[in-house]
N, C-alpha and C. Protein backbone atom coordinates (compact mmCIF):
# COMPACT_ATOMS: atom_id res chain seq x y z
N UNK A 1 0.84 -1.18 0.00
CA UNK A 1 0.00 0.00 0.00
C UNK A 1 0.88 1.24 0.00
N UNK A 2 0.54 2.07 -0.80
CA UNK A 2 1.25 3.16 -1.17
C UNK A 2 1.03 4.65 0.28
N UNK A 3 2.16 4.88 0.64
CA UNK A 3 2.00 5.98 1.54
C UNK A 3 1.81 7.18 1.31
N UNK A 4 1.64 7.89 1.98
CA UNK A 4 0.93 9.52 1.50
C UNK A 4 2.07 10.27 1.92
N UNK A 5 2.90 11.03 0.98
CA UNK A 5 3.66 11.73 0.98
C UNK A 5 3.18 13.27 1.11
N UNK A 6 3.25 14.38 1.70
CA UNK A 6 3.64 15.52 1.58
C UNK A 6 4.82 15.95 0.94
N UNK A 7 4.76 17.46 0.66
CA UNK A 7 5.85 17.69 -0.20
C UNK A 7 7.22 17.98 0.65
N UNK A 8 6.89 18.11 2.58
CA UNK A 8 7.89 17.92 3.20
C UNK A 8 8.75 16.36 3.02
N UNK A 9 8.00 15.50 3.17
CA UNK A 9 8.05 14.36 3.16
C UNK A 9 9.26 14.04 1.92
N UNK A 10 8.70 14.46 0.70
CA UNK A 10 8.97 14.19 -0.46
C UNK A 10 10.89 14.90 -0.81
N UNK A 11 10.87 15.65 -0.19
CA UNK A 11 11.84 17.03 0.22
C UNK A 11 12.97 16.35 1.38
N UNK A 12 12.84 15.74 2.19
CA UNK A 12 13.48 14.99 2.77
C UNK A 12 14.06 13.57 2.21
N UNK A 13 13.19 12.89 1.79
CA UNK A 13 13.61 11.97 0.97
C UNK A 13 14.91 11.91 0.07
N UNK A 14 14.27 13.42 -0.92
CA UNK A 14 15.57 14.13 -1.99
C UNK A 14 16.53 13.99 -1.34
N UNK A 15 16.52 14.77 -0.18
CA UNK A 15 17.73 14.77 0.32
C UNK A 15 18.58 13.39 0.74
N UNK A 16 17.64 13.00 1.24
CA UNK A 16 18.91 11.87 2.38
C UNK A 16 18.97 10.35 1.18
N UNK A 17 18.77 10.57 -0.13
CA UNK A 17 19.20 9.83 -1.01
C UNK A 17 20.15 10.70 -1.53
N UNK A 18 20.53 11.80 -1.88
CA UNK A 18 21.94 12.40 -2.28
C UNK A 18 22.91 12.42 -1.20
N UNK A 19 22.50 12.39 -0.03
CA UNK A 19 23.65 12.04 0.90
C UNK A 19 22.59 11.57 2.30
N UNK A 20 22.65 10.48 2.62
CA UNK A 20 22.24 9.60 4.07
C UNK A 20 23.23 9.90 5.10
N UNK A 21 24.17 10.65 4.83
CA UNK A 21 24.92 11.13 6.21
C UNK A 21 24.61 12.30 6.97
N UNK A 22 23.25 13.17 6.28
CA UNK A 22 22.97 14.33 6.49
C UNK A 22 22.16 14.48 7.93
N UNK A 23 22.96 15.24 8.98
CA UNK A 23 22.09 14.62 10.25
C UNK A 23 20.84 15.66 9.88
N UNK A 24 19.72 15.29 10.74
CA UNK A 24 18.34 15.70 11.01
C UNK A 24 18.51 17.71 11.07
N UNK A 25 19.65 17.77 11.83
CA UNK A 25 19.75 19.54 11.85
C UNK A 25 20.28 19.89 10.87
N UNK A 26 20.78 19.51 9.89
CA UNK A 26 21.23 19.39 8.85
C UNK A 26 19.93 19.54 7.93
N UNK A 27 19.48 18.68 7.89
CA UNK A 27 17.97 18.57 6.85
C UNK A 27 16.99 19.88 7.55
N UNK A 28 16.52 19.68 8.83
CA UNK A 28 16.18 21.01 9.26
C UNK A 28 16.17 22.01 8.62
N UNK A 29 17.63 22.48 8.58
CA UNK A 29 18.28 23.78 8.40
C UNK A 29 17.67 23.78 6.57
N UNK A 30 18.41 22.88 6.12
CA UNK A 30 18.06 23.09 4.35
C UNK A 30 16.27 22.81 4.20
N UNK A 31 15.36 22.75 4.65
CA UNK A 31 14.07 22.58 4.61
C UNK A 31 13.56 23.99 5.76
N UNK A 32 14.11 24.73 6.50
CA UNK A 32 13.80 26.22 7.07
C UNK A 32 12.81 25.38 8.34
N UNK A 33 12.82 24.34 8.95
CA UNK A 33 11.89 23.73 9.86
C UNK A 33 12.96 23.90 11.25
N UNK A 34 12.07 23.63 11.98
CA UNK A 34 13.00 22.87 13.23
C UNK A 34 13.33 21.42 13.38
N UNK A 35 14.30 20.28 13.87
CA UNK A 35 14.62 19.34 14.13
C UNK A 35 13.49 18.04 14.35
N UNK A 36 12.90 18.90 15.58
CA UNK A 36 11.13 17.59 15.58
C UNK A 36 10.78 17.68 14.68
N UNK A 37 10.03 18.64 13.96
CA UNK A 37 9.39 17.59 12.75
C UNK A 37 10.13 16.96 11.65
N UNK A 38 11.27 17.03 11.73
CA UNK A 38 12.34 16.18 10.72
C UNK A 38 12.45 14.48 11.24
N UNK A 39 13.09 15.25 12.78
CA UNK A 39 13.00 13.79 13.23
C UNK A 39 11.69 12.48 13.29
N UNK A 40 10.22 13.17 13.57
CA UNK A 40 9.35 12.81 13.70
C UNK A 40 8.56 11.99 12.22
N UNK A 41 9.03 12.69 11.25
CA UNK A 41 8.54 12.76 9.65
C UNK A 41 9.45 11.37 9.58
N UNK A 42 10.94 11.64 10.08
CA UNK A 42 11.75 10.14 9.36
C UNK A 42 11.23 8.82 10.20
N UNK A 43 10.79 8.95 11.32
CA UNK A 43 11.14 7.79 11.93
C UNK A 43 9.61 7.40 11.38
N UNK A 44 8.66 7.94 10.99
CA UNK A 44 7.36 7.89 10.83
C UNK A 44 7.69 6.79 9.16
N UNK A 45 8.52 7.39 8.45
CA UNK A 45 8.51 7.13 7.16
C UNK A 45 9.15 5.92 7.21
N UNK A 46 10.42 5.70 8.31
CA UNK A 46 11.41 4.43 8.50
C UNK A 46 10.24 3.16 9.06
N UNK A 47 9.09 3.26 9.84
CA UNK A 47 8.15 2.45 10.41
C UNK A 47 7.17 2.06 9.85
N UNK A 48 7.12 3.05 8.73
CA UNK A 48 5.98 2.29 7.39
C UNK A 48 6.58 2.02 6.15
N UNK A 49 8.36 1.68 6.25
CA UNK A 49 8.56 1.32 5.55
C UNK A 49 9.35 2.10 3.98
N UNK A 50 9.02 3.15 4.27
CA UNK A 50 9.19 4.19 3.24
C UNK A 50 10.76 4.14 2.91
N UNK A 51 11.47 4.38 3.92
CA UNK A 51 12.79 4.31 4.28
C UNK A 51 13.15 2.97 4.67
N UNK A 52 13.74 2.24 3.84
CA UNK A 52 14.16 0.92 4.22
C UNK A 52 15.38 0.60 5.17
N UNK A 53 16.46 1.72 4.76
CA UNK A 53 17.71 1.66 5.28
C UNK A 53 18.69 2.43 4.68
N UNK A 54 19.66 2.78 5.90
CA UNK A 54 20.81 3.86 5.35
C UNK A 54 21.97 3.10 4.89
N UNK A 55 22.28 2.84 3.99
CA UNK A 55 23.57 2.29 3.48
C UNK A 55 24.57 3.22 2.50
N UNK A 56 25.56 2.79 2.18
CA UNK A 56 26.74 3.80 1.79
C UNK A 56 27.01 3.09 0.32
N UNK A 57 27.01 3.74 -0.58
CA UNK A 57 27.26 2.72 -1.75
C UNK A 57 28.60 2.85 -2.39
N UNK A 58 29.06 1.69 -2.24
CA UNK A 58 30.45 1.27 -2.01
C UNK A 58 31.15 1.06 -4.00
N UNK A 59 32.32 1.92 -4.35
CA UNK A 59 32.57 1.78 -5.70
C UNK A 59 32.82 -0.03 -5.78
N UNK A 60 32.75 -0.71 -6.40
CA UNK A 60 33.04 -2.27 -6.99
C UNK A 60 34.54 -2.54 -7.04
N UNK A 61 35.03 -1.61 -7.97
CA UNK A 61 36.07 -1.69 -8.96
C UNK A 61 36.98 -1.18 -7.62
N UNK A 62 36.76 -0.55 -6.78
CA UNK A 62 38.14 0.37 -6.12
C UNK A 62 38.07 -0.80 -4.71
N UNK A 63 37.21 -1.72 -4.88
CA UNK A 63 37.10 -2.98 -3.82
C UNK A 63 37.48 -4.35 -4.26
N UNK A 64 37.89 -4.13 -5.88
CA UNK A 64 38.49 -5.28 -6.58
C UNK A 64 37.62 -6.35 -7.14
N UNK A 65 36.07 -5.74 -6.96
CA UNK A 65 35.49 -6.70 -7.95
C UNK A 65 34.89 -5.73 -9.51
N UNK A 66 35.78 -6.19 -10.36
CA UNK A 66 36.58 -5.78 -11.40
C UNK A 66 35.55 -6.11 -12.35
N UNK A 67 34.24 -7.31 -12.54
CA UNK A 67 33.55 -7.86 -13.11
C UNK A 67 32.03 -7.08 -12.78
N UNK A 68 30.92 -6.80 -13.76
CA UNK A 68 29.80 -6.97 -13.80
C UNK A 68 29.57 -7.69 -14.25
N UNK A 69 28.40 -9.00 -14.09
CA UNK A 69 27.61 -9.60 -15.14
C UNK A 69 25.90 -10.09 -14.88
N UNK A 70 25.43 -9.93 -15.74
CA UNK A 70 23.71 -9.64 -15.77
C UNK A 70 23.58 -10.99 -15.82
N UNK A 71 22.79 -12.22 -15.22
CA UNK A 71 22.41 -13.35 -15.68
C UNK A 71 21.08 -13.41 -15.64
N UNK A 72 20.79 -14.41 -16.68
CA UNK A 72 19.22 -14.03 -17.07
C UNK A 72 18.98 -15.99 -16.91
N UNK A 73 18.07 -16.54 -16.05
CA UNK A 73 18.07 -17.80 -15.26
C UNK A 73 16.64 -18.26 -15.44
N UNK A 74 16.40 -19.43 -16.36
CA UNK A 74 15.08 -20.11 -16.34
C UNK A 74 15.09 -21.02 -15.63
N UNK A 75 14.08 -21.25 -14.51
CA UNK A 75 14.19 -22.61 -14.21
C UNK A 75 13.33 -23.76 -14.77
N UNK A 76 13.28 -24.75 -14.69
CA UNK A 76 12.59 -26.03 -15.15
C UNK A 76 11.37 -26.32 -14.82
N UNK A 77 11.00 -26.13 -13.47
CA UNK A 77 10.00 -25.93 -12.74
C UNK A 77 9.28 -25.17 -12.38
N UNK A 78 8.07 -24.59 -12.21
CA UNK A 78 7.20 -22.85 -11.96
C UNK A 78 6.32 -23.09 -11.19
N UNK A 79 6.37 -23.91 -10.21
CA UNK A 79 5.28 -24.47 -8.94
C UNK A 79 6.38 -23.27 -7.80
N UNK A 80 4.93 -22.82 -7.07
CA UNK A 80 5.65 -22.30 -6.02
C UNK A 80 6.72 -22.65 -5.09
N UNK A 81 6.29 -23.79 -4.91
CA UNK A 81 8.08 -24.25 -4.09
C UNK A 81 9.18 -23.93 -4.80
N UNK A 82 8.79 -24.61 -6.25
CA UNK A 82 10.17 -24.66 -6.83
C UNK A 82 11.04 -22.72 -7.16
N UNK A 83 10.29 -22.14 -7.43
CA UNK A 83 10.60 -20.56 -7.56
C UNK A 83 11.02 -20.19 -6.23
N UNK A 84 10.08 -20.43 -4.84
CA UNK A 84 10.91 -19.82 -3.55
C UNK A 84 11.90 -20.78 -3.00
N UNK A 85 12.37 -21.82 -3.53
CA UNK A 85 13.59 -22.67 -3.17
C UNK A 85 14.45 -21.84 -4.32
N UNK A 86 14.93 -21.76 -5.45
CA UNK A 86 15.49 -21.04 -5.91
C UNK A 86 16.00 -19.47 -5.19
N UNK A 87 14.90 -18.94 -4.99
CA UNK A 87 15.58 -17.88 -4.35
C UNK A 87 16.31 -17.67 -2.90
N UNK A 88 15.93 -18.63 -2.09
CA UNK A 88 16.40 -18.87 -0.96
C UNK A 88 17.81 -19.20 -1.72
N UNK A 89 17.96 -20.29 -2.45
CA UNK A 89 19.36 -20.74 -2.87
C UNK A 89 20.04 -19.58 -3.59
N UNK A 90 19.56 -18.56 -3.99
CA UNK A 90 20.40 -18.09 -5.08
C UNK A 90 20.88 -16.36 -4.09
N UNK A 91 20.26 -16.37 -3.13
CA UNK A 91 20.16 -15.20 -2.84
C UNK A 91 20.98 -15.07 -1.00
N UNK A 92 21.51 -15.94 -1.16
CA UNK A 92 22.44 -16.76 0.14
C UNK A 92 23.74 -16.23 -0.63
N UNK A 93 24.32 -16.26 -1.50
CA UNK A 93 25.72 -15.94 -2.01
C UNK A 93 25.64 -14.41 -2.40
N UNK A 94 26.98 -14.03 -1.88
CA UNK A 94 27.30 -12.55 -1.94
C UNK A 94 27.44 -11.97 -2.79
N UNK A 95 27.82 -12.98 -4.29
CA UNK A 95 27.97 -12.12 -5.44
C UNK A 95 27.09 -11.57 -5.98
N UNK A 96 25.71 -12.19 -5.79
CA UNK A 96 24.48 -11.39 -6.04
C UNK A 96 24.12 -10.72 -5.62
N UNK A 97 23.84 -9.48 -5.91
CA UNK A 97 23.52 -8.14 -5.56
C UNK A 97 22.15 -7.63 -5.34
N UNK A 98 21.75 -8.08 -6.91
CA UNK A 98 20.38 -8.14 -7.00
C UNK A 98 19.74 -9.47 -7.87
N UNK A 99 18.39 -9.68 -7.26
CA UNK A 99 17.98 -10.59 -7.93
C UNK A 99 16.26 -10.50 -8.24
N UNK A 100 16.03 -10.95 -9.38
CA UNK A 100 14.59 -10.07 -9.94
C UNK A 100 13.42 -11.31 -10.48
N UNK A 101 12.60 -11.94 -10.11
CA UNK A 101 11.69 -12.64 -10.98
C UNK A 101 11.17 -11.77 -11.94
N UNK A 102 11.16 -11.96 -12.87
CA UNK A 102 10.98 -11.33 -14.39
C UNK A 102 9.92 -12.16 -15.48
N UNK A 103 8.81 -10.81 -16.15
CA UNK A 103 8.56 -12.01 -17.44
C UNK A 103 9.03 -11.94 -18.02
N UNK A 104 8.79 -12.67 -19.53
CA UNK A 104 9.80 -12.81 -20.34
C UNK A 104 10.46 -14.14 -20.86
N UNK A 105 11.11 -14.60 -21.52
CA UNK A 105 12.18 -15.15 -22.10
C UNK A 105 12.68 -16.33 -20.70
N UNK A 106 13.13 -15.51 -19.65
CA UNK A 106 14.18 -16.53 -18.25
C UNK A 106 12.65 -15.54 -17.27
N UNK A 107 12.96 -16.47 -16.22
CA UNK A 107 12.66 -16.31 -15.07
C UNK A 107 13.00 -15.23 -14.01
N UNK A 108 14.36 -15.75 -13.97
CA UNK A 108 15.13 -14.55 -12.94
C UNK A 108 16.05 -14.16 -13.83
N UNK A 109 16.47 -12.63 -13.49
CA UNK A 109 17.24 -11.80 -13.50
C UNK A 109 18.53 -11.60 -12.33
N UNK A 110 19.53 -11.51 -12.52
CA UNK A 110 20.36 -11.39 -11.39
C UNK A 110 21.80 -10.35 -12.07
N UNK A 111 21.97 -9.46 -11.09
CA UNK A 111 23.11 -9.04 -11.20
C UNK A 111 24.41 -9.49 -9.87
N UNK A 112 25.45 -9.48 -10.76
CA UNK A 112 26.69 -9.92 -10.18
C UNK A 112 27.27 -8.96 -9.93
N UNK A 113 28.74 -8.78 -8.99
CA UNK A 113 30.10 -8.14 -8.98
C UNK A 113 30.68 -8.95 -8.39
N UNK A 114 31.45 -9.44 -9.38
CA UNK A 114 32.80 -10.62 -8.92
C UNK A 114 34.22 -10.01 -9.32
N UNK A 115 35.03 -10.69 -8.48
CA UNK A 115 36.77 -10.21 -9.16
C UNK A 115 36.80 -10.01 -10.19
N UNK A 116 36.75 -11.33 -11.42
CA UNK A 116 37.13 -11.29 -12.72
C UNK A 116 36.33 -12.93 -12.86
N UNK A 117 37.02 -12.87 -14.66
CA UNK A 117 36.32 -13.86 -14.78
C UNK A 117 36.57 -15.18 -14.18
N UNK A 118 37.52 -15.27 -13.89
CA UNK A 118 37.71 -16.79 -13.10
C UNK A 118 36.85 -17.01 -12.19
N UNK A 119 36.69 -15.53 -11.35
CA UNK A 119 35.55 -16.14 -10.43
C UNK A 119 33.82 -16.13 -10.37
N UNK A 120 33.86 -15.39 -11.74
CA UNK A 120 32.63 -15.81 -12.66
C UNK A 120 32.68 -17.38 -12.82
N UNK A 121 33.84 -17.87 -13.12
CA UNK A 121 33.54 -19.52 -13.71
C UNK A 121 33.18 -20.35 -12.49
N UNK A 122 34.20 -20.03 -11.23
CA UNK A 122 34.33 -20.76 -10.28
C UNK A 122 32.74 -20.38 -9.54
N UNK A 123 31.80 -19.48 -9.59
CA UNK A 123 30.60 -18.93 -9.26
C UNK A 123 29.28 -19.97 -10.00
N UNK A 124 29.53 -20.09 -11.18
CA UNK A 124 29.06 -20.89 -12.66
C UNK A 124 29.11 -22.41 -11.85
N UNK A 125 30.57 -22.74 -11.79
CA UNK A 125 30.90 -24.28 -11.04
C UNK A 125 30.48 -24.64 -9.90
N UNK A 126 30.67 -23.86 -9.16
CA UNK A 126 30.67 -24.40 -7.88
C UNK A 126 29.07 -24.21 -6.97
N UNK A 127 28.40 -22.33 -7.37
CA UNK A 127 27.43 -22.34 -6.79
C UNK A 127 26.51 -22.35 -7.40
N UNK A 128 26.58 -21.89 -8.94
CA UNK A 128 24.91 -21.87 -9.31
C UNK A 128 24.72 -23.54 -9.92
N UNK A 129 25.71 -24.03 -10.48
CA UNK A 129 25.39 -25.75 -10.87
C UNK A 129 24.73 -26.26 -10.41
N UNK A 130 24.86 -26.12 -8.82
CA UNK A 130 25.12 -26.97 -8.03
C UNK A 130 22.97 -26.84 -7.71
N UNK A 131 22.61 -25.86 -7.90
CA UNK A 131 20.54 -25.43 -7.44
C UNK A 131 20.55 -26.26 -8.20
N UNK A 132 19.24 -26.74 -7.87
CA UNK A 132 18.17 -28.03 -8.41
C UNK A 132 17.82 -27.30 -9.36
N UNK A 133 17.03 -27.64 -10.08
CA UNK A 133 15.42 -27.21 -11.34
C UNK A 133 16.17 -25.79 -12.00
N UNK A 134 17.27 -25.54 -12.46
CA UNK A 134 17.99 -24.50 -13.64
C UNK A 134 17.71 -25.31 -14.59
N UNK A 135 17.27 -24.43 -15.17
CA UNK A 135 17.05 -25.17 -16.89
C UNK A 135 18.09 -24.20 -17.73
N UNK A 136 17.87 -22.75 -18.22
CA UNK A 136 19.02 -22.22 -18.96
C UNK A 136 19.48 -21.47 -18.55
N UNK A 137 20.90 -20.73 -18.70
CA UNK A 137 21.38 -19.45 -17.86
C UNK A 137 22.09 -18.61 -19.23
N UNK A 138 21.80 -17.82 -19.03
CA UNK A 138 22.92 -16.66 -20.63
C UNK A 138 22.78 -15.42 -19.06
N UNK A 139 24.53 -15.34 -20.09
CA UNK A 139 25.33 -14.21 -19.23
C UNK A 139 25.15 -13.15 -19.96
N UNK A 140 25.25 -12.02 -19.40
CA UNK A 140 26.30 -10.67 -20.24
C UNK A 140 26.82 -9.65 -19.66
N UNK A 141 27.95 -9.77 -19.65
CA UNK A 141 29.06 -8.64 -18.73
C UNK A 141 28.91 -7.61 -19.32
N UNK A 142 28.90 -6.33 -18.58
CA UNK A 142 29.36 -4.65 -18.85
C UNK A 142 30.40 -4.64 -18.89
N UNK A 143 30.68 -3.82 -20.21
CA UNK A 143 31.66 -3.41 -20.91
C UNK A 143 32.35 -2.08 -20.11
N UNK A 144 31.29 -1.47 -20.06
CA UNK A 144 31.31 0.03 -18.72
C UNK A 144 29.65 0.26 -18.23
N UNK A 145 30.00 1.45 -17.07
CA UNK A 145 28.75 1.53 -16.28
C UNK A 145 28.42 3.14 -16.78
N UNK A 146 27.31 4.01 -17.45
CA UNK A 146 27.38 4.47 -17.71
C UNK A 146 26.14 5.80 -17.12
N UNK A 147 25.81 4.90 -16.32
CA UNK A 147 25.00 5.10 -15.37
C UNK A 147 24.64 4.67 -13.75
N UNK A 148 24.74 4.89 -12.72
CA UNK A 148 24.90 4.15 -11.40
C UNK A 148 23.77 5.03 -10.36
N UNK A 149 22.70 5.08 -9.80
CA UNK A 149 22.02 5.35 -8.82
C UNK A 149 21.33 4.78 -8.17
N UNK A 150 21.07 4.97 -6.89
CA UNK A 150 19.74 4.35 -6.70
C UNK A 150 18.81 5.22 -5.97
N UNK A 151 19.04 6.63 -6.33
CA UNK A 151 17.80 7.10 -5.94
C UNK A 151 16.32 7.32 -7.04
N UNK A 152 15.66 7.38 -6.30
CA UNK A 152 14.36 7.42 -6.87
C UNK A 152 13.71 8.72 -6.91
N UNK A 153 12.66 8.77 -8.51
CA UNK A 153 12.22 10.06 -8.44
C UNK A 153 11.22 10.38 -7.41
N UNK A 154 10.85 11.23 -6.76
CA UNK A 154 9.72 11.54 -5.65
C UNK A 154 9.25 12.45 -6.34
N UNK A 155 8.12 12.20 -6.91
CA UNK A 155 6.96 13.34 -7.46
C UNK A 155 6.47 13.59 -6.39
């Protein structure tokens, strides 16, 4: 269920997706309010969910995983077990970042950041082989990133 934003609401948001380190007097100050209703507005928005979590988004490449790759994953089976056993399995390993049930062509969607390719193969070998009910997998690595966010528009 979709929450009801104000345009304070909406205004805070902006902000603490261009930088989540911005304390509350901080946001205050750039919104002309006082501190309570900043503080009051976030924790309101963090308890219904609005705000999932503050995290720091970390470059790939300057952490040595040197690889993107998009895998696009059908499985064999489309009974509910078999789709939420898959994701339990697939979503336990770190190289996945994100992972998407999709229509279309494959099933799931998944993005990677691994070292390089070896540990693309050894990823291929060792963990995704290894799930039950995969039927096909096609890769495709970025060449470059030419785009990177994750904030969202707030109308």
């Amino acid at each position: 269920m979709e929450y009801p934003l104000d345009n304070t609401d909406k205004a805070i948001l902006k902000l603490i997706q261009e930088n989540s380190r911005l304390t509350i007097k901080e946001i205050a100050k750039r919104l002309h309010l006082s501190t309570t209703p900043i503080f009051d507005r976030m924790k309101k928005m963090e308890k219904h969910g609005v705000i999932d979590k503050y995290v720091a988004l970390v470059n790939a490449k300057k952490v040595g995983k040197q690889l993107t790759v998009f895998v696009n994953i059908s499985i064999s089976k489309h009974g509910k077990d078999a789709l939420n056993a898959f994701v339990k399995a697939i979503t336990k390993f770190p190289e996945v970042v994100e992972c998407h049930h999709v229509s279309g062509d494959a099933d799931f969607h998944l993005k990677l950041y691994l070292k390089d390719i070896e540990a693309y193969n050894d990823f291929i070998m060792e963990k995704l082989s290894v799930i039950p009910n995969i039927g096909k997998v096609e890769s495709r690595f970025s060449l470059s990133e030419r785009k990177r966010t994750t904030a969202l528009e707030i109308d």
